[in-house]
Protein backbone atom coordinates (compact mmCIF):
# COMPACT_ATOMS: atom_id res chain seq x y z
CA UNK A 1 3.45 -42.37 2.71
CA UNK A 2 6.73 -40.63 2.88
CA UNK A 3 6.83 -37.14 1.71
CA UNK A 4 10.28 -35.18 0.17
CA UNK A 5 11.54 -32.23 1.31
CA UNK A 6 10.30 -30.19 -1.78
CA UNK A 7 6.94 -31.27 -1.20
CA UNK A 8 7.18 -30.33 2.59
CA UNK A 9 8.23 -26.75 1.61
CA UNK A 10 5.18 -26.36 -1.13
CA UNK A 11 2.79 -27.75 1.48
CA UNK A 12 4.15 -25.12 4.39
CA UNK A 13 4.14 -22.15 1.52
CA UNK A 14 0.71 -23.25 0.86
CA UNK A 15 -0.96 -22.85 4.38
CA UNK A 16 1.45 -19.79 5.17
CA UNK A 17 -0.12 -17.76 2.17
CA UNK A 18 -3.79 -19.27 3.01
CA UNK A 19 -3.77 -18.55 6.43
CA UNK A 20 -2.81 -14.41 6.01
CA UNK A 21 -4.59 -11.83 7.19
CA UNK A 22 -5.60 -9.33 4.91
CA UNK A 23 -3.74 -6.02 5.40
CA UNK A 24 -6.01 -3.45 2.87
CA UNK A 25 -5.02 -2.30 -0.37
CA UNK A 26 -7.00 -0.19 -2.99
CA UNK A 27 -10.44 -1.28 -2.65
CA UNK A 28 -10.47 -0.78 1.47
CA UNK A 29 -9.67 2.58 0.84
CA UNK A 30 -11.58 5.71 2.23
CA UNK A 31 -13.31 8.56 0.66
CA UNK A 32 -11.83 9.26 -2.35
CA UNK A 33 -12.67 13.07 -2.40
CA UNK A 34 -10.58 13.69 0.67
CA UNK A 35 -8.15 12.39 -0.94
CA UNK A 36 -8.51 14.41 -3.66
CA UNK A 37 -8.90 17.35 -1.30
CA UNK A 38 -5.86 16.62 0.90
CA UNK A 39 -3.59 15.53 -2.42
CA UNK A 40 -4.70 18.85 -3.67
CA UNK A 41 -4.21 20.85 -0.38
CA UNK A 42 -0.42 19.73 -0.48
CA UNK A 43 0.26 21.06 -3.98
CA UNK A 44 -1.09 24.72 -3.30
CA UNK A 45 1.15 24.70 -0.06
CA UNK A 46 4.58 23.41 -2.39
CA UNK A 47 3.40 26.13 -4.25
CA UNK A 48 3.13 28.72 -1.70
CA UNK A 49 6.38 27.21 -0.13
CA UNK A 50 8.57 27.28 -3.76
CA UNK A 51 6.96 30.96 -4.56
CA UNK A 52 8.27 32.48 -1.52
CA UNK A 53 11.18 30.81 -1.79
CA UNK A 54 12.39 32.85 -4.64
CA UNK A 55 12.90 29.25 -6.73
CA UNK A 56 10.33 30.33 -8.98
């Protein structure tokens, strides 16, 4: 059984995706109050920062 190129690429693209690792993403996240916490942290100091800047 001879097999064309097309179908050697779709086979290789195949195993490639099957064979990844998985890297994270949303659901392997951490605590999402420290995130919270930390997103909220960084507004107060752009805050401070812009206030006594004079930009506001």
């Amino acid at each position: 059984m001879t097999t064309t190129t097309t179908e050697r690429a779709a086979m290789t693209a195949t195993s490639a995706t099957a064979t990844r690792a998985r890297t994270g993403g949303p659901k392997d996240d951490g605590p999402k109050i420290l995130e919270h916490i930390l997103g909220w942290t960084l507004v107060v100091v752009f805050a401070m920062l812009v206030t006594q800047a004079g930009l506001l």
